[in-house]
Protein backbone atom coordinates (compact mmCIF):
# COMPACT_ATOMS: atom_id res chain seq x y z
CA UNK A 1 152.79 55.60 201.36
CA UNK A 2 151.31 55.24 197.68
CA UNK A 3 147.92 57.37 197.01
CA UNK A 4 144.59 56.01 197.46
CA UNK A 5 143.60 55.63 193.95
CA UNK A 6 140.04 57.19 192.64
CA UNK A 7 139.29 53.78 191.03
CA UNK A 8 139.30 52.46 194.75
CA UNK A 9 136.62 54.62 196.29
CA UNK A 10 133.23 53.28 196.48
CA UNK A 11 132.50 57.29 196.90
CA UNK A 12 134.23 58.51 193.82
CA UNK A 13 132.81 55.31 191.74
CA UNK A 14 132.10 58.44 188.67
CA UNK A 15 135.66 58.64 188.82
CA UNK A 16 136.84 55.76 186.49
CA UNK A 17 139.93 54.43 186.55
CA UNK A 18 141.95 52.99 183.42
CA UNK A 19 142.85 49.61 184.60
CA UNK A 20 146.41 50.02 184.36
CA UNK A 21 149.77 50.13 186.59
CA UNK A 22 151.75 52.65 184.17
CA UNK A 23 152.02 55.72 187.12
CA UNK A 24 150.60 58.29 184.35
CA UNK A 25 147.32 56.26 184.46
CA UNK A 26 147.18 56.15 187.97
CA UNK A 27 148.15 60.05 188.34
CA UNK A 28 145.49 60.28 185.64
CA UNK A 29 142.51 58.84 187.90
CA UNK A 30 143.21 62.21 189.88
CA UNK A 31 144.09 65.15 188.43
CA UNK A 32 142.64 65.20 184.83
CA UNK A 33 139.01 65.43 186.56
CA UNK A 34 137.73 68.95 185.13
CA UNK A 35 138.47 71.98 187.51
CA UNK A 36 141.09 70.02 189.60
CA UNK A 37 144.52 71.19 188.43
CA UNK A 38 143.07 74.73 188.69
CA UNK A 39 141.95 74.04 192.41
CA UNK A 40 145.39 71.95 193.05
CA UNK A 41 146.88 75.64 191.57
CA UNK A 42 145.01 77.65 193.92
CA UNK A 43 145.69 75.93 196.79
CA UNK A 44 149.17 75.76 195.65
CA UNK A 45 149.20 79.67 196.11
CA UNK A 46 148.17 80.03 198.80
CA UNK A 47 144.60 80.33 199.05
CA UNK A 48 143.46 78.86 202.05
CA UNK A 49 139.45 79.39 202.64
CA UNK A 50 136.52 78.29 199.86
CA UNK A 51 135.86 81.69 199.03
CA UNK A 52 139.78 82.51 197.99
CA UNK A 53 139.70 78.86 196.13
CA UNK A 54 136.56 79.83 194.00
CA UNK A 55 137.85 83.55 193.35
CA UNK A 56 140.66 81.75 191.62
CA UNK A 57 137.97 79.61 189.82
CA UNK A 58 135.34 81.70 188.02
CA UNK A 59 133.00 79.35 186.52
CA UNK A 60 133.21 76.73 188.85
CA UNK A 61 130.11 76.28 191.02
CA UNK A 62 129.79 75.74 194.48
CA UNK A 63 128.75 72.38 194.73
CA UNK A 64 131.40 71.22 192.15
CA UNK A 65 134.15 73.18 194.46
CA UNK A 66 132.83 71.18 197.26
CA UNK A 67 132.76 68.06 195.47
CA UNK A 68 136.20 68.46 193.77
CA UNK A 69 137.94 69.37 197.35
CA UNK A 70 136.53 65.93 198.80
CA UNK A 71 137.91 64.24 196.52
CA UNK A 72 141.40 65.87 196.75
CA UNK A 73 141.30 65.42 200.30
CA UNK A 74 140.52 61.76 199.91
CA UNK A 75 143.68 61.28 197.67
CA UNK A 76 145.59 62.54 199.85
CA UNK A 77 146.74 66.04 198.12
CA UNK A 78 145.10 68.48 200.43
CA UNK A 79 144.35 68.27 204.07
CA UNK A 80 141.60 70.16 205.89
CA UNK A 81 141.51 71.90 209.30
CA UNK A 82 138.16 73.37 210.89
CA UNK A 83 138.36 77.44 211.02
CA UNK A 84 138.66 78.66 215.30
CA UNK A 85 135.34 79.79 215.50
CA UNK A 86 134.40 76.38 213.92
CA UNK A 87 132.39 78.28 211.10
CA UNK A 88 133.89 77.12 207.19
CA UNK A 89 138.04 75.31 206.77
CA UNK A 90 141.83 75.92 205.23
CA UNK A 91 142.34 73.77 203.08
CA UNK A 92 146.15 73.66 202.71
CA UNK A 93 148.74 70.78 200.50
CA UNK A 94 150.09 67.52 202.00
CA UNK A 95 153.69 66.97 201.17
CA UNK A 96 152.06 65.12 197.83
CA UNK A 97 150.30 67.95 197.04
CA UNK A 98 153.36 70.20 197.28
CA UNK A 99 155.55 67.78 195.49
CA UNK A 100 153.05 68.95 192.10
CA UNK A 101 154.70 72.08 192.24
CA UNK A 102 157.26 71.56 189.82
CA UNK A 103 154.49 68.92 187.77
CA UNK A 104 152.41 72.57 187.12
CA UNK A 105 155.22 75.04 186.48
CA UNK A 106 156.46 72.18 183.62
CA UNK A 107 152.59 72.16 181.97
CA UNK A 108 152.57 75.97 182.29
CA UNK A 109 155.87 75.59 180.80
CA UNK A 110 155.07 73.57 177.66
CA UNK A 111 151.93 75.63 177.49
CA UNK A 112 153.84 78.97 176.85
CA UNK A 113 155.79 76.87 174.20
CA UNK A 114 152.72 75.30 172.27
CA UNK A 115 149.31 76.96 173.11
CA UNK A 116 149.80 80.80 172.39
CA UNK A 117 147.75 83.33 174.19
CA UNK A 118 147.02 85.74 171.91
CA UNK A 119 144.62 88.45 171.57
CA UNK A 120 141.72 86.58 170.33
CA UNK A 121 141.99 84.17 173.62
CA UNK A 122 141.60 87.27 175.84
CA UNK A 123 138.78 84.88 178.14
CA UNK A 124 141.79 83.33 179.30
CA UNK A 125 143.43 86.47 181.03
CA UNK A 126 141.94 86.98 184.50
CA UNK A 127 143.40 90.18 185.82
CA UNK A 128 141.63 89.46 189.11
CA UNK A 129 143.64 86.00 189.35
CA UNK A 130 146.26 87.50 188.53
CA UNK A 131 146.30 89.79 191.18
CA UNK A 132 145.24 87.34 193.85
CA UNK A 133 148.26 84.97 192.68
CA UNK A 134 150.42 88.02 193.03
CA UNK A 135 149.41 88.88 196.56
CA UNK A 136 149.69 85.46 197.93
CA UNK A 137 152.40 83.66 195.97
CA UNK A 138 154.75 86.38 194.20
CA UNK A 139 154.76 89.58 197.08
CA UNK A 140 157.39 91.56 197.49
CA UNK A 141 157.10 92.20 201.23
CA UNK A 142 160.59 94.08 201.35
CA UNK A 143 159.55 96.44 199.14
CA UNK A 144 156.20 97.45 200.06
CA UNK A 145 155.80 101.28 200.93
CA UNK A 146 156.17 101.65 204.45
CA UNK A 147 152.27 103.55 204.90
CA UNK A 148 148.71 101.62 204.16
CA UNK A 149 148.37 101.96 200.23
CA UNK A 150 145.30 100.50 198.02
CA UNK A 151 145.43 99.82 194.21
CA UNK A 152 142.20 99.48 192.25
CA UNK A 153 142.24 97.43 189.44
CA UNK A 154 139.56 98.15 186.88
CA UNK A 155 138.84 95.19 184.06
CA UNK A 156 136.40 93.67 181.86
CA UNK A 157 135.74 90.11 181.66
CA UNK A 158 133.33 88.14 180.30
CA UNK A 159 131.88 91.65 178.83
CA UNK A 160 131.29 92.57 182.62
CA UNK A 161 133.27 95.26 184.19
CA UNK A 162 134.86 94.01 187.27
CA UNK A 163 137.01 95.64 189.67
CA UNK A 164 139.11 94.06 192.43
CA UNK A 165 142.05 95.60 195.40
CA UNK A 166 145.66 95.38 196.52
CA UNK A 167 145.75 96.19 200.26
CA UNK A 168 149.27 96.84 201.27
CA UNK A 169 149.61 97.59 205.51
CA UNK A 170 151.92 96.45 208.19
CA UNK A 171 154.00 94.71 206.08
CA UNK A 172 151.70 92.61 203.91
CA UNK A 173 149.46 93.19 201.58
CA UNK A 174 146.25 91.16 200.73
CA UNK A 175 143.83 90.84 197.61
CA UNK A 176 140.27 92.43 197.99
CA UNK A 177 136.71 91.89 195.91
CA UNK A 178 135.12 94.57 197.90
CA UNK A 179 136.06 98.00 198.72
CA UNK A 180 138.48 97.89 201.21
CA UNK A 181 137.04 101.26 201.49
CA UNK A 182 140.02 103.35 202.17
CA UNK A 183 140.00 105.48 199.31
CA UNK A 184 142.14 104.50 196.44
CA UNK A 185 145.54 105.24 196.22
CA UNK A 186 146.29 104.28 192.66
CA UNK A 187 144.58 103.19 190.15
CA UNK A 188 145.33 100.79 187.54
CA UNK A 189 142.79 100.50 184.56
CA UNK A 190 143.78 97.07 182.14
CA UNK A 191 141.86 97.65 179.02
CA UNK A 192 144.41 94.59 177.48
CA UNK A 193 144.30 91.59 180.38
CA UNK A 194 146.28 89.35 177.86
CA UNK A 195 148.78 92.43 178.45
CA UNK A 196 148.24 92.54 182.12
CA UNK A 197 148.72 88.81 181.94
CA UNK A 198 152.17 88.62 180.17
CA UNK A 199 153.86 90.90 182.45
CA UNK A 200 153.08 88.81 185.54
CA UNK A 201 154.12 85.91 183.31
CA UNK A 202 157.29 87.74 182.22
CA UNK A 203 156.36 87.60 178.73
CA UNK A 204 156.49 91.37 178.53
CA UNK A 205 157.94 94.15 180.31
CA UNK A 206 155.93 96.59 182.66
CA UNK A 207 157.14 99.20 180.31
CA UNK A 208 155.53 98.02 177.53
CA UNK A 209 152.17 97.21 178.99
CA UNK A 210 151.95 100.83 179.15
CA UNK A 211 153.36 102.00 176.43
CA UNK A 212 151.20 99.89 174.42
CA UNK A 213 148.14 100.96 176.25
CA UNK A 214 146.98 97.99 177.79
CA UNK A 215 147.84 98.82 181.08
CA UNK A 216 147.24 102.88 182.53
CA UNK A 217 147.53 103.86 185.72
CA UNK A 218 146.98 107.07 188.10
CA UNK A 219 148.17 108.48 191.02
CA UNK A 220 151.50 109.34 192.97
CA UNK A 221 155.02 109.42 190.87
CA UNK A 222 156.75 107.60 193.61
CA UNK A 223 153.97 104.76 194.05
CA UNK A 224 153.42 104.25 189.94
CA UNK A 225 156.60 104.06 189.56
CA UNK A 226 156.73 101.16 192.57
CA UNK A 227 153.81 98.93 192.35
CA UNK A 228 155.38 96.73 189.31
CA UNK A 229 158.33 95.80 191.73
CA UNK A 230 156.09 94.79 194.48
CA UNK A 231 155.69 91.44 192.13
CA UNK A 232 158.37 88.89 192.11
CA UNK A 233 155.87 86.81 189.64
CA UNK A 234 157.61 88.19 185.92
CA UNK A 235 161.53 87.33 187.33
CA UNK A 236 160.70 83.88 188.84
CA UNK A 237 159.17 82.96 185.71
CA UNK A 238 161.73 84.29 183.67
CA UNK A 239 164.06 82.52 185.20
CA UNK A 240 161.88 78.87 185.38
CA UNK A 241 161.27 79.11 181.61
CA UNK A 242 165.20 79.90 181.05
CA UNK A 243 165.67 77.32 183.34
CA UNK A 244 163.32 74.57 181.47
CA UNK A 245 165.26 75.77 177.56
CA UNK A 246 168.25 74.86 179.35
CA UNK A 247 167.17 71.88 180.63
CA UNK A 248 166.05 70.98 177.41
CA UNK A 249 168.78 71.93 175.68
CA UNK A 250 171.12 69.72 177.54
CA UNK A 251 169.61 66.28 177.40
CA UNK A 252 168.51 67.38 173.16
């Protein structure tokens, strides 16, 4: 079943459409509204509540968030479903919403290729999404120590010094903007994010996020030496961007 297009609804009439059947118009009445491929991304990841989808948003406002996650639902991307205790929702992908995996991965593909991020773009490193997309799209689960361990990240954004968890237990692990308060375990301080950045993106090596300084962090031998290969994020995209040259290469 096609999409309900945003050009249709009487309650997205600010939404306007471009008059035309070509399918990267129509794809254009819904995704190129401002905040809604990053929202699309999140949900993509995994985040499931409001308060995980606007973590993965700073900058977006509430009301926006709401706004934007109406319409998604209308179009037929997302689907909703009431929390138990009936207080807040998930919000998790339709089938249509899943099939703009690949769509993202080739945009953050072309965007490695074409719009550097270099030092002087540092506002668009967010160690904290970083981590959350880590935790909920890119965990190692098999290799996770076998006790309860918490990382602290310590970063500046924005000129504010921010600070959010990894809480690994039973298994899992899970990102945290407050204090899990079980003492910290390790500690990693990113005085680079674009540094921090690149290595989930497998731009760079672990190795040389320290070495260069942008990354430090404290505690235990055995769990420094760990944490990196608790992500799968740097291999898998790696391997997409080999992947995508290849690709490229064959039908040049």
């Amino acid at each position: 079943m096609a999409l309900p297009l945003a050009a249709d609804r009487a309650d997205t009439a600010h939404m306007r459409g471009y008059g035309q059947f070509c399918p990267i118009a129509r794809a254009s009445e819904i995704l190129p509204e401002r905040w809604t491929p990053i929202i699309v991304r999140n949900v993509l990841l995994g985040m499931r509540t409001f308060n995980q989808i606007a973590d993965g948003a700073p900058g977006i406002s509430r009301a926006l968030l709401t706004r934007r996650l109406r319409e998604l639902e209308k179009a037929g991307l997302i689907q909703v479903h009431r929390k138990p205790d009936g207080h807040g929702s998930f919000y998790e992908p339709t089938p249509a919403g899943l099939d703009l995996q690949p769509v993202l991965d080739a945009v953050g593909v072309w965007a490695e290729r074409w719009v550097d991020v270099r030092p002087d773009h540092a506002q668009h490193a967010d160690p904290g999404h970083v981590v959350a997309s880590w935790c909920t799209s890119y965990l190692r689960r098999d290799r996770l120590p076998g006790r309860r361990v918490v990382a602290r990240f310590d970063y500046t954004r924005r000129a504010r010094r921010e600070q959010c968890w990894l809480l690994c237990q039973d298994g899992d692990a899970e990102a945290c903007v407050f204090d899990p308060g079980y003492g910290d375990d390790l500690v990693v301080a990113i005085t680079d994010p674009v540094a921090f950045t690149g290595w989930h993106l497998g731009l760079i090596s672990w190795t040389s996020a320290l070495r260069d300084g942008g990354v430090h962090i404290t505690g235990p031998t055995s769990l420094r030496r760990a944490l990196p290969t608790w992500n799968a994020a740097p291999e898998h995209y790696t391997h997409l961007r080999t992947a995508q040259r290849s690709t490229g290469a064959e039908t040049s």
